[in-house]
C-alpha atoms as a PDB file:
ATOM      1  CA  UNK A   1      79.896 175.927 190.843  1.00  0.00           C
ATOM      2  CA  UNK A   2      76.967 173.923 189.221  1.00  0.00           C
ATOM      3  CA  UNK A   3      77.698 170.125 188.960  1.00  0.00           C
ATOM      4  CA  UNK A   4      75.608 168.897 185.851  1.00  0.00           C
ATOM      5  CA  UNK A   5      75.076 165.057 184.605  1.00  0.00           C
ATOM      6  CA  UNK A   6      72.546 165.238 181.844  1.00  0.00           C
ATOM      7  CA  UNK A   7      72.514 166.839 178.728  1.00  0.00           C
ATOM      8  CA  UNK A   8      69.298 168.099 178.699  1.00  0.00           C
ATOM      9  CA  UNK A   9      70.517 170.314 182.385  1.00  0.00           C
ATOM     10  CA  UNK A  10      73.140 171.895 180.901  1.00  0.00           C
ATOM     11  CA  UNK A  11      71.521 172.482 177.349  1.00  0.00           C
ATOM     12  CA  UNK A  12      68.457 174.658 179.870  1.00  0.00           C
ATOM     13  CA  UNK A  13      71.149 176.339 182.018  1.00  0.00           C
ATOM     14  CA  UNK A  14      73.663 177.289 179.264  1.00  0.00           C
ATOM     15  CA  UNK A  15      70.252 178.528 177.434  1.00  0.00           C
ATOM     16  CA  UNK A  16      69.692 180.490 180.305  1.00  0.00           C
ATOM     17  CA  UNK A  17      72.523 182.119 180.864  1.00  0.00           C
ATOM     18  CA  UNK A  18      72.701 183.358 177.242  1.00  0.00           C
ATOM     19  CA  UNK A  19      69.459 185.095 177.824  1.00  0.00           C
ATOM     20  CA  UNK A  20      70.471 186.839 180.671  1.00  0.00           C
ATOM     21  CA  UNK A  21      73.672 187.384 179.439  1.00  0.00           C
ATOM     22  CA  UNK A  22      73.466 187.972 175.158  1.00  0.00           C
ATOM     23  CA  UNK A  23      76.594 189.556 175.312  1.00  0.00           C
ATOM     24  CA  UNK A  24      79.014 186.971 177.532  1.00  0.00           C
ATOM     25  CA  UNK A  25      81.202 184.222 176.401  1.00  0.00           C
ATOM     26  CA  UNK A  26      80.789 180.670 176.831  1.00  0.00           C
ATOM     27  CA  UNK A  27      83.803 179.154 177.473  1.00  0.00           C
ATOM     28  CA  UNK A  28      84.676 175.425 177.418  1.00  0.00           C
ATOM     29  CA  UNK A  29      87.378 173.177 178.987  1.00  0.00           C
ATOM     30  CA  UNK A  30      87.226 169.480 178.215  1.00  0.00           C
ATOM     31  CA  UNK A  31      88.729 166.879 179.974  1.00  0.00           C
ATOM     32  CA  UNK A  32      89.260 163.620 180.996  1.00  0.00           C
ATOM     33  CA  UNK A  33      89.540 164.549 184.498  1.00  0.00           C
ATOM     34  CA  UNK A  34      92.458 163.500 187.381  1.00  0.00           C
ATOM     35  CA  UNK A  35      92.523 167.333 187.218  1.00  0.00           C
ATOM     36  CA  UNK A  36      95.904 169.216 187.669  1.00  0.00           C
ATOM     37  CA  UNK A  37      98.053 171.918 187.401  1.00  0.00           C
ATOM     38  CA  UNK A  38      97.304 172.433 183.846  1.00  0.00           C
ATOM     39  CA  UNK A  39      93.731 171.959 183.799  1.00  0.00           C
ATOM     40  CA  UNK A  40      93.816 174.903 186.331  1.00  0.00           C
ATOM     41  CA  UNK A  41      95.832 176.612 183.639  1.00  0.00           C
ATOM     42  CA  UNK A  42      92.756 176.416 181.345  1.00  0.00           C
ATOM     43  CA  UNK A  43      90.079 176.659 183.527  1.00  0.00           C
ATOM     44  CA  UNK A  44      91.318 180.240 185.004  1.00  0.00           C
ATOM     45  CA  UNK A  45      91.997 181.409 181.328  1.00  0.00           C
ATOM     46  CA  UNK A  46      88.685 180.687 180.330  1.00  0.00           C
ATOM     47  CA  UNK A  47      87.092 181.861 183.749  1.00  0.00           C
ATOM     48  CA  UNK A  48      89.550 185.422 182.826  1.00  0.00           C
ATOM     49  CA  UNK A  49      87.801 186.057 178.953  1.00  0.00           C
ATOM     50  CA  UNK A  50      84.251 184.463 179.639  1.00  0.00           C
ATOM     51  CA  UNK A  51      81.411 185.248 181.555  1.00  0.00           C
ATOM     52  CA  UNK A  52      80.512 181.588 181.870  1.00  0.00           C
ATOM     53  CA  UNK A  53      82.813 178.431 181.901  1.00  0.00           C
ATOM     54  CA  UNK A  54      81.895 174.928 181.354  1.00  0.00           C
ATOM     55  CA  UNK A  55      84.331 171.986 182.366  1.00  0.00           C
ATOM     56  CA  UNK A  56      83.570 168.322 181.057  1.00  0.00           C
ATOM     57  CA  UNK A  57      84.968 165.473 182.515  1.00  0.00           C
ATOM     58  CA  UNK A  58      84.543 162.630 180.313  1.00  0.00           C
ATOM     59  CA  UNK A  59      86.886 159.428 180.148  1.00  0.00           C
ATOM     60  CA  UNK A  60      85.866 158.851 176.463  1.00  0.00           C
ATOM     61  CA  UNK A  61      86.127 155.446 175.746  1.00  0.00           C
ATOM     62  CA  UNK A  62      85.997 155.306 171.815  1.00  0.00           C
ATOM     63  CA  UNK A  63      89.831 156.772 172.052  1.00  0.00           C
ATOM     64  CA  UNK A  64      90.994 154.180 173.895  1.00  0.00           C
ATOM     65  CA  UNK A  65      92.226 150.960 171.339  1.00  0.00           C
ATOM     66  CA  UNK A  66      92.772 147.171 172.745  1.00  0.00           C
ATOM     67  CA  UNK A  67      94.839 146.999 175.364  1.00  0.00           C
ATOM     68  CA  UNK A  68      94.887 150.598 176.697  1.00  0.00           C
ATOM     69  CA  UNK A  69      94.219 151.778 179.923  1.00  0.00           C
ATOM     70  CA  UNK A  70      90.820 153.099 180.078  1.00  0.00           C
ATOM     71  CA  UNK A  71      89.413 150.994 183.063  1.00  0.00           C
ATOM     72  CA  UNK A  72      92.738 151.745 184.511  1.00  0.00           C
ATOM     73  CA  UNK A  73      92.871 155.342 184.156  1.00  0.00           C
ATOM     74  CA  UNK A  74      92.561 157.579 187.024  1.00  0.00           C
ATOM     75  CA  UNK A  75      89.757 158.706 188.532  1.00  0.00           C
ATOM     76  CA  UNK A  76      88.613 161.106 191.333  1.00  0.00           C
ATOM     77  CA  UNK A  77      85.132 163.009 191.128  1.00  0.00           C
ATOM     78  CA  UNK A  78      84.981 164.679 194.529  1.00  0.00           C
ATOM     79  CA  UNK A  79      89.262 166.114 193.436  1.00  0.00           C
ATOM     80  CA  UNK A  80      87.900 167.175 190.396  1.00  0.00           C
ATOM     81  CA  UNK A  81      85.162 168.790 191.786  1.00  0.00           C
ATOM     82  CA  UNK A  82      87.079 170.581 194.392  1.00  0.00           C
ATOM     83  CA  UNK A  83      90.067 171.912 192.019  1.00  0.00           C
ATOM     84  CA  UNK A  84      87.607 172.865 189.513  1.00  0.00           C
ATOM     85  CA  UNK A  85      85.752 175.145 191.881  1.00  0.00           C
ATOM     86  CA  UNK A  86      88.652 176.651 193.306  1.00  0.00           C
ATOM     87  CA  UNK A  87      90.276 177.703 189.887  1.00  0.00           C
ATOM     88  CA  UNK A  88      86.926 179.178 188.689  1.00  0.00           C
ATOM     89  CA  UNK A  89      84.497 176.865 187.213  1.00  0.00           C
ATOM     90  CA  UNK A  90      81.078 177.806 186.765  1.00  0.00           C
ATOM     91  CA  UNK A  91      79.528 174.624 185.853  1.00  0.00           C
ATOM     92  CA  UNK A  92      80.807 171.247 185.640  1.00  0.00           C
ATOM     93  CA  UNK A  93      79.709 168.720 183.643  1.00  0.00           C
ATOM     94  CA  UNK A  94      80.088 165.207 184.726  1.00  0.00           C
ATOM     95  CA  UNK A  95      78.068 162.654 182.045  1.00  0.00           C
ATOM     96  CA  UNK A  96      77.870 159.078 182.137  1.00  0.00           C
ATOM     97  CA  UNK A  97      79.234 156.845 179.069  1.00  0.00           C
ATOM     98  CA  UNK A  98      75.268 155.953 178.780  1.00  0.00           C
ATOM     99  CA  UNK A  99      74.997 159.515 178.936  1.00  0.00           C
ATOM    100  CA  UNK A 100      77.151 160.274 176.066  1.00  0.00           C
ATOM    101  CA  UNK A 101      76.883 157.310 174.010  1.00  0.00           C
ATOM    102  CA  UNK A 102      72.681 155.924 175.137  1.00  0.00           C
ATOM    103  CA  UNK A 103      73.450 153.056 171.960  1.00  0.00           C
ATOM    104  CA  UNK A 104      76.367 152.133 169.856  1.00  0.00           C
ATOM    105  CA  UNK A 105      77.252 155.525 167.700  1.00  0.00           C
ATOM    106  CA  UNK A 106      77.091 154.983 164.024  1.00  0.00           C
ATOM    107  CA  UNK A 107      78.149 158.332 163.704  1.00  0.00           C
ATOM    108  CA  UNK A 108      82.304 159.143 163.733  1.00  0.00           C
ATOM    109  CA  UNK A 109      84.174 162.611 163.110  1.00  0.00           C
ATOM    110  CA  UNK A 110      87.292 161.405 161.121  1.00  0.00           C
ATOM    111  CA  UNK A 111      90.014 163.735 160.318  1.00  0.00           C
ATOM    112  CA  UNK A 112      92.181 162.722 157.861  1.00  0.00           C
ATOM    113  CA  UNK A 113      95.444 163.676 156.793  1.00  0.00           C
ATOM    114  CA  UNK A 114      96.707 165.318 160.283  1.00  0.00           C
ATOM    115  CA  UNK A 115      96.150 162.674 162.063  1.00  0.00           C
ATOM    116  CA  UNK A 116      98.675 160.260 159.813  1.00  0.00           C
ATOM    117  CA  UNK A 117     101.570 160.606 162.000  1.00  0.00           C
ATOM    118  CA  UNK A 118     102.740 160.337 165.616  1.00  0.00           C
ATOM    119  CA  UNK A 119      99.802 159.452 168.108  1.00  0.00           C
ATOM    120  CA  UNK A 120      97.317 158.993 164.883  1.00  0.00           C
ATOM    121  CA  UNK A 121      99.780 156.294 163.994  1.00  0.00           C
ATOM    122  CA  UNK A 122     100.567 154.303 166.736  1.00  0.00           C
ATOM    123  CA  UNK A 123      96.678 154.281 168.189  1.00  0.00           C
ATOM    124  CA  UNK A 124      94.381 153.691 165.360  1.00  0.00           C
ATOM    125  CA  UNK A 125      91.633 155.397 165.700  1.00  0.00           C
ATOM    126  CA  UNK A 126      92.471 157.505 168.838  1.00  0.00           C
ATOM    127  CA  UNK A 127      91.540 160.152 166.845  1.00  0.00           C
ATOM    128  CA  UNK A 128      88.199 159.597 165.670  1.00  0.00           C
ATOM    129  CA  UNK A 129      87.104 159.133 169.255  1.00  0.00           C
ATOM    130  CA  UNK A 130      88.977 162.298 169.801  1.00  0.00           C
ATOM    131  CA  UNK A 131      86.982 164.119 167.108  1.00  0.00           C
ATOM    132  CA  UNK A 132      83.430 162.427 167.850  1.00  0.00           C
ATOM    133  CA  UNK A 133      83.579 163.373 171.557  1.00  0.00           C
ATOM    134  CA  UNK A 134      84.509 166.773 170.956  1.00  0.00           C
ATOM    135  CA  UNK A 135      81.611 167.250 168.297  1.00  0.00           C
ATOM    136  CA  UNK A 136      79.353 166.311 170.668  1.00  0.00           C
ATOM    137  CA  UNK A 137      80.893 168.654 173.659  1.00  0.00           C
ATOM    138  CA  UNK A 138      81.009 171.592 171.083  1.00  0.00           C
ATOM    139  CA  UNK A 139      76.927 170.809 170.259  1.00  0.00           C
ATOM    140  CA  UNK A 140      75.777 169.918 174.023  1.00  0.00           C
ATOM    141  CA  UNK A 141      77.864 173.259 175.299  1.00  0.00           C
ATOM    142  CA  UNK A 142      77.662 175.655 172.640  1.00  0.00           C
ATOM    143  CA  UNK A 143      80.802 177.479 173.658  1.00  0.00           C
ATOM    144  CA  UNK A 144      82.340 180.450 172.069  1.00  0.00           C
ATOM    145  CA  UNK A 145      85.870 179.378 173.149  1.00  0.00           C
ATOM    146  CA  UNK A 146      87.191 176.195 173.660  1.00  0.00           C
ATOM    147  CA  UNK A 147      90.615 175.431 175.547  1.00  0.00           C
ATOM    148  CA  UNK A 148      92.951 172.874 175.201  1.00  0.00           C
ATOM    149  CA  UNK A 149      97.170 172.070 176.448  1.00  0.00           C
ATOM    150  CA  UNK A 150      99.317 172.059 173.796  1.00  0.00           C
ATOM    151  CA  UNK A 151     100.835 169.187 175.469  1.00  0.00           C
ATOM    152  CA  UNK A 152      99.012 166.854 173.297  1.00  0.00           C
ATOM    153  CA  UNK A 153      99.708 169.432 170.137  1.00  0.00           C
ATOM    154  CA  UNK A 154      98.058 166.687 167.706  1.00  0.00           C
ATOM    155  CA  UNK A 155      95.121 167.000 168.998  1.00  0.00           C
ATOM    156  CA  UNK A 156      94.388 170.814 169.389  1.00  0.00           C
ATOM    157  CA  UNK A 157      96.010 170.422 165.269  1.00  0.00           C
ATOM    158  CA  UNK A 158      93.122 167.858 165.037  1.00  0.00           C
ATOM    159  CA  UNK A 159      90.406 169.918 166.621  1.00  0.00           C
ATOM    160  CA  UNK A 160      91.686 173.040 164.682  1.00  0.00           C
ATOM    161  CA  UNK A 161      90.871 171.398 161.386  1.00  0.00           C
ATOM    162  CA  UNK A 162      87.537 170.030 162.506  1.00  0.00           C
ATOM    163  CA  UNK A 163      86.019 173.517 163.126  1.00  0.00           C
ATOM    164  CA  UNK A 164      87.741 174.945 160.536  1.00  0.00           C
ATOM    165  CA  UNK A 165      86.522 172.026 158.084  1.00  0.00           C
ATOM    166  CA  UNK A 166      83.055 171.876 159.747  1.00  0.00           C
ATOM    167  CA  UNK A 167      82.461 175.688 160.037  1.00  0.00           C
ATOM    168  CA  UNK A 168      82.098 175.416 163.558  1.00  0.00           C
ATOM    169  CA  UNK A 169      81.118 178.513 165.675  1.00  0.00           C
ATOM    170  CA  UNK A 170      83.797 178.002 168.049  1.00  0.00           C
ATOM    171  CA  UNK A 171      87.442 179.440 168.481  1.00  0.00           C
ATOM    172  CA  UNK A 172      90.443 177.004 169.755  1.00  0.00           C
ATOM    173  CA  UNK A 173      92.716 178.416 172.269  1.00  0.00           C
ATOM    174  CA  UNK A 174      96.035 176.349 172.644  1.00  0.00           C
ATOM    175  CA  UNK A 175      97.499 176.909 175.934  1.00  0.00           C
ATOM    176  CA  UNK A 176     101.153 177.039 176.932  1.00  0.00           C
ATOM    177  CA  UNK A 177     102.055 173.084 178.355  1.00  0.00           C
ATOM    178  CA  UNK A 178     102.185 173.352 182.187  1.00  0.00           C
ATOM    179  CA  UNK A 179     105.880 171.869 183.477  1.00  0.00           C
ATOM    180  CA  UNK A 180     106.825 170.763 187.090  1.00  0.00           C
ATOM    181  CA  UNK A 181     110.063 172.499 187.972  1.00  0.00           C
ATOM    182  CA  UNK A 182     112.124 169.805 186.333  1.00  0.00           C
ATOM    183  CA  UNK A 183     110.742 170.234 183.048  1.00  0.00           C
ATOM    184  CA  UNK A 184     108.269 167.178 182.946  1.00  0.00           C
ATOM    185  CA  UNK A 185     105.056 168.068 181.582  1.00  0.00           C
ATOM    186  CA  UNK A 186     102.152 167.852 183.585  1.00  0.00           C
ATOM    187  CA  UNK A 187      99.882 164.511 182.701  1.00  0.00           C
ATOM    188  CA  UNK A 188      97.206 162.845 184.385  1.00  0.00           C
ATOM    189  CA  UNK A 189      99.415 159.557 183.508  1.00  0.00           C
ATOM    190  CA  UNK A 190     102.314 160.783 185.687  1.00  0.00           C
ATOM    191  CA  UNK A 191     100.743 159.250 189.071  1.00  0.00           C
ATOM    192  CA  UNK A 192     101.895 155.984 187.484  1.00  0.00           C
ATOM    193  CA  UNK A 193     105.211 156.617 187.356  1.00  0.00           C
ATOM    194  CA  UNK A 194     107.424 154.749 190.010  1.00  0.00           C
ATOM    195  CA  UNK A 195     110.317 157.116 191.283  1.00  0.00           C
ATOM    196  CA  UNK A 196     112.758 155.540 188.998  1.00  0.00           C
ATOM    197  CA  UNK A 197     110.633 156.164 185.851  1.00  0.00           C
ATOM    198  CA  UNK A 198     109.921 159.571 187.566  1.00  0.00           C
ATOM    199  CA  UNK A 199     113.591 160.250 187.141  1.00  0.00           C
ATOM    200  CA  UNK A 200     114.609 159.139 183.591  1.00  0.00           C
ATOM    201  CA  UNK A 201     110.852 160.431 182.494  1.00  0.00           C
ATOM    202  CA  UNK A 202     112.795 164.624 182.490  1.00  0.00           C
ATOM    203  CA  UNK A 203     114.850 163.344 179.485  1.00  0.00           C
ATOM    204  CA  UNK A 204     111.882 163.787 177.192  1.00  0.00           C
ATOM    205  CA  UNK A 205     112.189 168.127 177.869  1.00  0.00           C
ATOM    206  CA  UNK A 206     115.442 167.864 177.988  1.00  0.00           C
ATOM    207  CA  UNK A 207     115.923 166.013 174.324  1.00  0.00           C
ATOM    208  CA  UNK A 208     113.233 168.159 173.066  1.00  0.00           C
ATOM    209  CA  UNK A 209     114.961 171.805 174.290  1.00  0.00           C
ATOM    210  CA  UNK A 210     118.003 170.211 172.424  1.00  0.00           C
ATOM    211  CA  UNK A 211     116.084 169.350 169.360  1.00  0.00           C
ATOM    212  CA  UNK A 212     115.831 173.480 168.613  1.00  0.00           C
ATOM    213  CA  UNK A 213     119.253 174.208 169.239  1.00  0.00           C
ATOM    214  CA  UNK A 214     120.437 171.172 166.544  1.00  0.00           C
ATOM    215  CA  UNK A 215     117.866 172.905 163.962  1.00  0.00           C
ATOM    216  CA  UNK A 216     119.178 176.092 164.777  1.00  0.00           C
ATOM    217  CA  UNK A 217     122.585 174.888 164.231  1.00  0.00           C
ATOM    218  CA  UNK A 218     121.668 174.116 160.475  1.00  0.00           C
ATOM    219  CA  UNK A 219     121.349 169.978 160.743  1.00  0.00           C
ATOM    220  CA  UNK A 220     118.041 168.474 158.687  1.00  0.00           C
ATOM    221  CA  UNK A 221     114.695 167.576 160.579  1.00  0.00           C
ATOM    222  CA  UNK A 222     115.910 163.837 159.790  1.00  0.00           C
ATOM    223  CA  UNK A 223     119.095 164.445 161.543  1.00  0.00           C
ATOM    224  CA  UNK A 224     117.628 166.303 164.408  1.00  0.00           C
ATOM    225  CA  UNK A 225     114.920 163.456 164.760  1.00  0.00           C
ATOM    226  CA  UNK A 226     117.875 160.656 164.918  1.00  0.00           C
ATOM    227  CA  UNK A 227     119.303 162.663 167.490  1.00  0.00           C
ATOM    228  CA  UNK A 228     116.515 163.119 169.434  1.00  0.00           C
ATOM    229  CA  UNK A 229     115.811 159.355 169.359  1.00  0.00           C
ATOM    230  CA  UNK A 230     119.166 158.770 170.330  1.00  0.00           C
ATOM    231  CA  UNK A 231     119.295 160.899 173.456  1.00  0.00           C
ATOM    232  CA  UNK A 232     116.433 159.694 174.761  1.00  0.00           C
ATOM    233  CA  UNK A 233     117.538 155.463 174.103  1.00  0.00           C
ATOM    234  CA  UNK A 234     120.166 157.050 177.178  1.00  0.00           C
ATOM    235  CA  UNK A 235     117.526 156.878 179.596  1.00  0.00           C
ATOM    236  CA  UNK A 236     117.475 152.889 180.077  1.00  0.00           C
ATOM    237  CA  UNK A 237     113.936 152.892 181.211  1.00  0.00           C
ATOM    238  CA  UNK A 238     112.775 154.503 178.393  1.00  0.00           C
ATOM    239  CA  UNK A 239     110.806 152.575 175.079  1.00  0.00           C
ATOM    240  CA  UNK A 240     110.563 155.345 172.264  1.00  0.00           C
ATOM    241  CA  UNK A 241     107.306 155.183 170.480  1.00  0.00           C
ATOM    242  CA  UNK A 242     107.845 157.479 168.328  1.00  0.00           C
ATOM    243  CA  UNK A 243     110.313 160.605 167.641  1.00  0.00           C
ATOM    244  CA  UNK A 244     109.718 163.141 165.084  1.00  0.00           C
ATOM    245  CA  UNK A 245     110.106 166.310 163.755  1.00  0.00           C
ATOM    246  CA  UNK A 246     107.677 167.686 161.280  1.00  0.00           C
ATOM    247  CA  UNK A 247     105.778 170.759 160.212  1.00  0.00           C
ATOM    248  CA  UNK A 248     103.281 172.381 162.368  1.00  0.00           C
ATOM    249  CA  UNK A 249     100.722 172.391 162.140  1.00  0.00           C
ATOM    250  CA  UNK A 250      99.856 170.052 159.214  1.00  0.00           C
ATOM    251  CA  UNK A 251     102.098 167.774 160.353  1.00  0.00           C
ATOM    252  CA  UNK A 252     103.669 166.440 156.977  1.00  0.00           C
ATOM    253  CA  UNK A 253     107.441 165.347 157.151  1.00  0.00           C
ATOM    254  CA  UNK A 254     110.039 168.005 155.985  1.00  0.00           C
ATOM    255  CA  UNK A 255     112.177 166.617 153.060  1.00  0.00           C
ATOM    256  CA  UNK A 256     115.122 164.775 153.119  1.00  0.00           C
ATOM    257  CA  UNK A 257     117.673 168.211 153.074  1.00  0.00           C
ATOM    258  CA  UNK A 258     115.148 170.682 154.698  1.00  0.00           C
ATOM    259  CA  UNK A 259     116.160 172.800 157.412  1.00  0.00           C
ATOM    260  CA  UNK A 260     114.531 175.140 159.417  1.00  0.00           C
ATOM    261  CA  UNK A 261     113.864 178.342 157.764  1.00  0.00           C
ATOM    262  CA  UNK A 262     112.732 181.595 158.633  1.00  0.00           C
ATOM    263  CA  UNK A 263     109.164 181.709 159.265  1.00  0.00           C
ATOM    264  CA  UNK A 264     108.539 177.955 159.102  1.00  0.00           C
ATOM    265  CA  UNK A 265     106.492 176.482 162.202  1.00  0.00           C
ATOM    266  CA  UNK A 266     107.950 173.623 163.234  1.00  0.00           C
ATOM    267  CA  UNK A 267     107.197 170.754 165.866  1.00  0.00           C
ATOM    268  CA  UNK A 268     109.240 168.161 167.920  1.00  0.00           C
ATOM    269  CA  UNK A 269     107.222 165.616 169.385  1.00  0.00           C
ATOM    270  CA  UNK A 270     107.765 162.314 171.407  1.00  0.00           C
ATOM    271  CA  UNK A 271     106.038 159.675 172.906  1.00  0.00           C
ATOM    272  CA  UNK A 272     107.521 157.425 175.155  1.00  0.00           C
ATOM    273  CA  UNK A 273     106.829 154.503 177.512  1.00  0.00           C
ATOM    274  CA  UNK A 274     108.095 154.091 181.096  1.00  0.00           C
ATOM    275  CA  UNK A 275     107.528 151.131 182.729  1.00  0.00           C
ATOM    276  CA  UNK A 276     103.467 151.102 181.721  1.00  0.00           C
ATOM    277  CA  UNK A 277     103.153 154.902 181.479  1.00  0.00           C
ATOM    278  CA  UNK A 278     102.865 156.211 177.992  1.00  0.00           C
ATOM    279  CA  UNK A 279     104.083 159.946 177.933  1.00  0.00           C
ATOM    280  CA  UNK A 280     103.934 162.440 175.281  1.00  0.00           C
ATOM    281  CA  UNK A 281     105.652 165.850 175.089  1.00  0.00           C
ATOM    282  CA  UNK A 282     106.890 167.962 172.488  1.00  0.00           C
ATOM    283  CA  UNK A 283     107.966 171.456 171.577  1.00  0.00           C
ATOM    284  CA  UNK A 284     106.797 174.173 168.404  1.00  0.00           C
ATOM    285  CA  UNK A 285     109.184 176.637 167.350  1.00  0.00           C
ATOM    286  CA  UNK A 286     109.669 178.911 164.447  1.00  0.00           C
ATOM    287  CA  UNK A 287     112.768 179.896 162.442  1.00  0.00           C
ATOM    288  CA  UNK A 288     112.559 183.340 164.416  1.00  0.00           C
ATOM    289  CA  UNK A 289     111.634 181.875 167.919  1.00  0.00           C
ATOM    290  CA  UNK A 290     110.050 179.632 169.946  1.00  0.00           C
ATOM    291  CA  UNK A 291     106.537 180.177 170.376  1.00  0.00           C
ATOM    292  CA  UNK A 292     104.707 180.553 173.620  1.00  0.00           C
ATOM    293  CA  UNK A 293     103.716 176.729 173.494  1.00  0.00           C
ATOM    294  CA  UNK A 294     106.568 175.166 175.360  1.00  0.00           C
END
């Protein structure tokens, strides 16, 4: 595996490689790095349908707001590197912030309408640094195929609409959320959890595998959301940021009466503090079954 730090590198050697190879996929995997379970997930996907694969690892910091834990947030190069390597990376890229961002960016990729509700409403403007850093991966890299967790299903809904908006030559590829054998979702954030918030933190998949049995039982998406509030204010540690349940994967809130209907695509989401740790989770089902993303 190639370790890259400049744009201009990995511009020549993705260049390159598409002359040697015309008829190989690029594949890209962006992160923030604190690498894990599910980052393998994607890498070795990618590394299984494309000749080459690129992983970022870029703490962005215009999706961080006030307050947030971007100087905090974990960081390990030499992990990364090693993890990366063994689950089939072919190059990594590893820029600086001057790297990304040489002067203050005039220039924002703001997606509007999907990004109204859950983490687009409780971090303004998590999403725009979401969308500009992305952009910029998707021009620096090139890639045919780019893939994301649909742990954070917002933002591969996000991304979805920016090359779909933008005419971007480049397919998303959501990828099933990665669990430990409790049910908690994978998350770089989990290494702050104490073992108390560890504990309580499982009643997020549990609420959420309950959510699709009240829908299938016939109760309203309000009902089902008051519900799934409700179980999770059980856990005492927990502080509910928000808990919804909405259309997929547009996001807009089901009416007052509706109920989950055949065909619909529908999503339960949460995100909830413990102690300092912000978790989200959720789960996407249809009125025929659950999908794949769980």
């Amino acid at each position: 595996m190639l370790v890259f730090t400049t744009i201009s590198e990995l511009r020549s050697h993705i260049s390159s490689y598409r002359s040697m190879h015309p008829e190989a996929k690029v594949g890209l995997v962006p992160t923030m790095g604190f690498l894990h379970e599910g980052h393998a997930s994607l890498i070795r996907r990618s590394a299984a349908e494309c000749g080459l694969t690129v992983v970022s690892i870029f703490v962005n910091p215009l999706q961080f707001g006030p307050g947030e834990d971007y100087e905090q947030y974990p960081r390990d190069g030499e992990r990364d590197k090693r993890l990366a390597d063994e689950a089939g990376a072919d190059a990594l890229f590893m820029p600086t912030v001057e790297e990304m961002y040489p002067r203050q960016t005039s220039t924002r990729v703001l997606v509007s309408g999907v990004t109204d509700r859950l983490c687009g409403a409780s971090r303004p403007g998590h999403f725009d640094g979401v969308g500009t850093v992305v952009s910029k991966l998707f021009h620096i890299v090139t890639p045919d195929h780019a893939y994301f967790g649909m742990k954070d299903a917002q933002q591969v809904a996000v991304i979805t609409r920016m090359v779909e908006d933008l005419n971007m030559p480049v397919t998303v590829v959501p990828c099933e959320t990665v669990r430990e054998p409790d049910g908690l979702a994978l998350s770089s954030r989990n290494v702050y959890l104490d073992d108390a918030e560890r504990t309580q933190a499982v009643v997020l998949s549990q609420a959420l595998a309950l959510s699709e049995q009240w829908l299938r039982d016939g109760i309203t998406a309000s009902d089902a959301a008051q519900r799934l509030k409700a179980y999770i204010a059980k856990a005492p540690l927990a502080d509910i940021d928000y808990a919804e349940v909405l259309h997929f994967p547009d996001l807009t809130v089901p009416g007052p009466e509706e109920r989950l209907a055949e065909g619909g695509r529908w999503i339960a989401a949460v995100a909830v503090r413990f102690g300092r740790t912000r978790l989200i989770d959720n789960r996407i089902f249809s009125g025929d079954e659950v999908t794949a993303y769980v």
